[in-house]
N, C-alpha and C. Protein backbone atom coordinates (compact mmCIF):
# COMPACT_ATOMS: atom_id res chain seq x y z
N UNK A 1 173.17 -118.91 -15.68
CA UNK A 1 173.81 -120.13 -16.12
C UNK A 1 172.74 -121.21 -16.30
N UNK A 2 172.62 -121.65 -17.44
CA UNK A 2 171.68 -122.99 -17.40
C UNK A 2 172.12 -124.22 -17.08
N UNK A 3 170.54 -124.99 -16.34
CA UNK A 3 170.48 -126.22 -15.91
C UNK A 3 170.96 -127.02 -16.27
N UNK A 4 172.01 -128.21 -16.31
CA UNK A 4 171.71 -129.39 -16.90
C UNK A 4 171.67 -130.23 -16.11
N UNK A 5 171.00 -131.55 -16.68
CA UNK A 5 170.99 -132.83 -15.98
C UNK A 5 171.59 -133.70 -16.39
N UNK A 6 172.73 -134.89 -15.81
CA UNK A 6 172.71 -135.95 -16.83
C UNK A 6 171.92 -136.96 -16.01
N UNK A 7 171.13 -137.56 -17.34
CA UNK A 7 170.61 -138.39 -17.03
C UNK A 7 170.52 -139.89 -17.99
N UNK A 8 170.66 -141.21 -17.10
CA UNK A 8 169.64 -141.19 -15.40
C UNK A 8 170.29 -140.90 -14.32
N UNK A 9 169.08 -140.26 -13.58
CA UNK A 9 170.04 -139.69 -12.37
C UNK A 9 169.92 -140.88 -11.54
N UNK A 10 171.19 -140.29 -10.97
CA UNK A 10 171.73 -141.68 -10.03
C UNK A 10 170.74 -142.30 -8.86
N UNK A 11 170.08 -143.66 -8.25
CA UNK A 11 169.26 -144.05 -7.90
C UNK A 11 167.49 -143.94 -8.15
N UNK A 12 167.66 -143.24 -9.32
CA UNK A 12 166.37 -143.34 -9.92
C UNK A 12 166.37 -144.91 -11.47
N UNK A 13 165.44 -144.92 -11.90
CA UNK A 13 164.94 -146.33 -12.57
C UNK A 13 164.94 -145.78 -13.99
N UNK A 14 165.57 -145.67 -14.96
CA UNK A 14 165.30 -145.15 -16.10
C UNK A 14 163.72 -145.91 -16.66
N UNK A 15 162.97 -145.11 -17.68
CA UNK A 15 162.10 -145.38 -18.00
C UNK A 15 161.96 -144.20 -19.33
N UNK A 16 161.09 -145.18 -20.50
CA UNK A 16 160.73 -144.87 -21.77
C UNK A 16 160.52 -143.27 -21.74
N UNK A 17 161.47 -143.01 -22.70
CA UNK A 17 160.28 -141.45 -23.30
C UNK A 17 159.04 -141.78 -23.17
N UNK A 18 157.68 -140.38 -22.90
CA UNK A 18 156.83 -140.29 -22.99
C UNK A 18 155.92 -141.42 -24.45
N UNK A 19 156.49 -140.36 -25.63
CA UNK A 19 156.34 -140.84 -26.90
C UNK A 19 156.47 -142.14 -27.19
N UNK A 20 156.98 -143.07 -26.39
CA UNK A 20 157.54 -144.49 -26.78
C UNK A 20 156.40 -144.87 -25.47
N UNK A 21 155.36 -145.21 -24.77
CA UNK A 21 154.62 -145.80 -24.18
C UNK A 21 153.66 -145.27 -24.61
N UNK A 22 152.42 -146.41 -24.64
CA UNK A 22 151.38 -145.93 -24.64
C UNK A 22 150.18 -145.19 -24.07
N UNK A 23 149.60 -144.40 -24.72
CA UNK A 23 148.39 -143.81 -23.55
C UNK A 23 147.70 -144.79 -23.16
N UNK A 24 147.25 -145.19 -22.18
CA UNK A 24 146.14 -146.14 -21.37
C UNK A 24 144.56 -145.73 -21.57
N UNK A 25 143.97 -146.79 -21.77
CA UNK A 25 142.63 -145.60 -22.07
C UNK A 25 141.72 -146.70 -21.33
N UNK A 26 140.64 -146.36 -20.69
CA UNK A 26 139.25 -147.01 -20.39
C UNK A 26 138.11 -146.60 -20.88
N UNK A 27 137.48 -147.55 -21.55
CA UNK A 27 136.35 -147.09 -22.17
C UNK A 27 134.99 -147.77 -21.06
N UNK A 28 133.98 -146.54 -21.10
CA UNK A 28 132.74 -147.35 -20.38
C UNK A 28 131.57 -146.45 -21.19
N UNK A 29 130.76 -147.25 -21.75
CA UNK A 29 129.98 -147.09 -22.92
C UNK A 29 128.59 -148.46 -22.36
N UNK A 30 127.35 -147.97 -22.18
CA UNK A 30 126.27 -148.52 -22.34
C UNK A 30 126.09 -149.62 -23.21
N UNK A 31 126.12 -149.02 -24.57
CA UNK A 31 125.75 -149.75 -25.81
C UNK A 31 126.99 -150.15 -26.33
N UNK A 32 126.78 -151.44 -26.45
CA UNK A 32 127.83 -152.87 -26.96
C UNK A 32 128.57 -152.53 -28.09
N UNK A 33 127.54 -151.83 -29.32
CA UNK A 33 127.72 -151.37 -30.74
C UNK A 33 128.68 -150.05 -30.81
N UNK A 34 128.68 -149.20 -29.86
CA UNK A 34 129.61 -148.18 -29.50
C UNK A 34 130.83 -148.17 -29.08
N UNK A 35 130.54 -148.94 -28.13
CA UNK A 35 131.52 -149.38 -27.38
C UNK A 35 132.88 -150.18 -28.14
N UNK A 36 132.15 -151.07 -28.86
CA UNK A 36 133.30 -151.41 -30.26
C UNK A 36 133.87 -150.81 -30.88
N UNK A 37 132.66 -149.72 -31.39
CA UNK A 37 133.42 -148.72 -31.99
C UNK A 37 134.51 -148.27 -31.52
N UNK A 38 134.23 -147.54 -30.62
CA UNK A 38 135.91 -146.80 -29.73
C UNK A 38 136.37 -147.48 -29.45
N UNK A 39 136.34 -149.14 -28.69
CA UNK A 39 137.35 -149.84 -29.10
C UNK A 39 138.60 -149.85 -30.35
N UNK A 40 137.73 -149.94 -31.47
CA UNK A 40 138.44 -149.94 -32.57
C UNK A 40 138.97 -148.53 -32.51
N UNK A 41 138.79 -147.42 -32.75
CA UNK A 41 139.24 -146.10 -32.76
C UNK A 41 140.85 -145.97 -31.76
N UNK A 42 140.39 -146.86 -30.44
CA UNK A 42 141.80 -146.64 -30.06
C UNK A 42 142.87 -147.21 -30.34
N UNK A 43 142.26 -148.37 -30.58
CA UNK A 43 142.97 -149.76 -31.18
C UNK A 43 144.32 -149.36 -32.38
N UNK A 44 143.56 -148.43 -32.95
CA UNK A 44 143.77 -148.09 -34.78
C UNK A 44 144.98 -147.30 -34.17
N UNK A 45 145.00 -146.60 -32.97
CA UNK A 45 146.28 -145.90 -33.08
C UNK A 45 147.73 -146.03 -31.92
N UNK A 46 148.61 -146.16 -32.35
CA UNK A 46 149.30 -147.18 -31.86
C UNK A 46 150.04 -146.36 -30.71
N UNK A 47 149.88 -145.50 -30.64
CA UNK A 47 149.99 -144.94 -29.30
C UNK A 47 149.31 -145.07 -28.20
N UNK A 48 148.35 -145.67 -28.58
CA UNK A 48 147.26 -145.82 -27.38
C UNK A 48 146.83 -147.35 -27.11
N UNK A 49 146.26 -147.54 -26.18
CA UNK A 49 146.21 -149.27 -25.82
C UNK A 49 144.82 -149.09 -25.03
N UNK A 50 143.76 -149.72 -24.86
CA UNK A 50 142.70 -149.84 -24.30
C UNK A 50 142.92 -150.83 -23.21
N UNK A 51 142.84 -150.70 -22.19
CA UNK A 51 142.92 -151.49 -20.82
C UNK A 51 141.49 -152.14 -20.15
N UNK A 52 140.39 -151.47 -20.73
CA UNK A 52 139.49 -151.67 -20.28
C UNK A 52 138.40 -151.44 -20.67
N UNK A 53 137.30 -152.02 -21.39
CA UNK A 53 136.09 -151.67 -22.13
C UNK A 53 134.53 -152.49 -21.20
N UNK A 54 134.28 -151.37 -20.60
CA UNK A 54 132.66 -151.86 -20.14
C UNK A 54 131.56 -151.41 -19.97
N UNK A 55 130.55 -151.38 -19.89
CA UNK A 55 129.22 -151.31 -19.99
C UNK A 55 128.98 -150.38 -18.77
N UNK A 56 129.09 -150.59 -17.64
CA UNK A 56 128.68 -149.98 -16.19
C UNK A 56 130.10 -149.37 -15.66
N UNK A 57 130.63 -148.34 -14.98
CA UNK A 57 131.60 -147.99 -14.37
C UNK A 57 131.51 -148.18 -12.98
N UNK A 58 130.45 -148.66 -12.75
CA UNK A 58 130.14 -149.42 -11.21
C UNK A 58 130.38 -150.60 -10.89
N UNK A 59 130.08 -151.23 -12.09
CA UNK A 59 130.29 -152.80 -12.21
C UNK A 59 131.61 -152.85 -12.46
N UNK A 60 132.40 -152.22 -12.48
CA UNK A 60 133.96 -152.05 -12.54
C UNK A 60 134.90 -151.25 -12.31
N UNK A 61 134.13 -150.66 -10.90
CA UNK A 61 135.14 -149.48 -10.59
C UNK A 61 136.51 -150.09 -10.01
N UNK A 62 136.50 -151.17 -8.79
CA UNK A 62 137.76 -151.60 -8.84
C UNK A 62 138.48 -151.72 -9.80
N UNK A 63 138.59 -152.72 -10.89
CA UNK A 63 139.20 -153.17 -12.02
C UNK A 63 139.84 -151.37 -12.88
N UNK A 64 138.82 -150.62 -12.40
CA UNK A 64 139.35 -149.18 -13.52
C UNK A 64 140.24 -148.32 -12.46
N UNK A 65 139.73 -148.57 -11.15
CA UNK A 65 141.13 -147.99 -10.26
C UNK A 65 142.02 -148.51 -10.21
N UNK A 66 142.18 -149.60 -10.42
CA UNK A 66 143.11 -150.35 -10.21
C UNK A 66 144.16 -150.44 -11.27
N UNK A 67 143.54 -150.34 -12.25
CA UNK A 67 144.11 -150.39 -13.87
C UNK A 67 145.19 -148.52 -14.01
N UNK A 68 144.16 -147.83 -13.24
CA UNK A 68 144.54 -146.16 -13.17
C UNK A 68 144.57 -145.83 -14.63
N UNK A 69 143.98 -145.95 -15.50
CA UNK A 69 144.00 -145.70 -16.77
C UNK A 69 144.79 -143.98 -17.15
N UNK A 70 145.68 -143.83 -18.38
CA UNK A 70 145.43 -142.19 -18.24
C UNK A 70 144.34 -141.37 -18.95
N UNK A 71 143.32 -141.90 -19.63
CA UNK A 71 142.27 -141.38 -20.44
C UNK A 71 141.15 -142.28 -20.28
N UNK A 72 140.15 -141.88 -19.92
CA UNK A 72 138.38 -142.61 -19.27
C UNK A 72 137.66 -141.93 -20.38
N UNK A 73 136.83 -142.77 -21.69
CA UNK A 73 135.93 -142.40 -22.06
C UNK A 73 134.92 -142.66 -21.82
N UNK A 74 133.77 -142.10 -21.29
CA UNK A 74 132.95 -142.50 -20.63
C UNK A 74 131.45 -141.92 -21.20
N UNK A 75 130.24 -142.29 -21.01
CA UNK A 75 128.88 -142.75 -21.30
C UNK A 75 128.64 -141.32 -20.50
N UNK A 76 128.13 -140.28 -20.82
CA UNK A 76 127.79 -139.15 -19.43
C UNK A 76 126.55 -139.60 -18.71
N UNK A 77 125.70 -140.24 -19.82
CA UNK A 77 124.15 -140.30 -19.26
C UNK A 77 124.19 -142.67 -19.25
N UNK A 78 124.70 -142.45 -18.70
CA UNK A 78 124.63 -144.18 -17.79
C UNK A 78 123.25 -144.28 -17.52
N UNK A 79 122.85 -145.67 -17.96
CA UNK A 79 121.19 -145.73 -17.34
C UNK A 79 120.91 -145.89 -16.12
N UNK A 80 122.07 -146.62 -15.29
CA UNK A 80 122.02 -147.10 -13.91
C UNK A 80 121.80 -145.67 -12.84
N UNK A 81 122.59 -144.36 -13.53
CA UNK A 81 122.83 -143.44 -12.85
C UNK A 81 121.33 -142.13 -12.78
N UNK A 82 120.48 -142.61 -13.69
CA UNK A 82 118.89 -141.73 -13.92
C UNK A 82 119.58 -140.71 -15.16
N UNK A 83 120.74 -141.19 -15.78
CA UNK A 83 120.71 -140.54 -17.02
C UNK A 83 121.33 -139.25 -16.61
């Protein structure tokens, strides 16, 4: 016999389809000129929202935990880190 649910189930908070919120994204990128770039790249698509664009992921690790982004693009070779 199959499952059903109706929903919302009772004492839970309804909330958006997946498809109807955006992905969260943090960008941390070295170079300023890049970093725009993918700015713009996420910008352009409207599913997605940029929460956070910076230079060091040290210099902003609170602010990016805190934010919990669901997608981190990130710099692999950081200068702060010996690359």
């Amino acid at each position: 016999m199959p499952l059903s649910l109706k929903l919302p189930l009772p004492g839970i908070a309804p909330t958006l389809p997946r498809s109807a919120m955006a992905i969260t994204v943090a960008i941390i990128e070295s170079r300023p000129h890049l970093r725009r770039e993918l700015k713009g790249i996420v910008a352009a698509d409207p599913g997605c929202s940029c929460v956070c664009s910076c230079a060091s992921w040290k210099a902003e690790f609170r602010i990016i935990s805190q934010l919990a982004p669901d997608v981190i693009i990130m710099d692999v070779s950081q200068p702060e880190d010996g690359g």
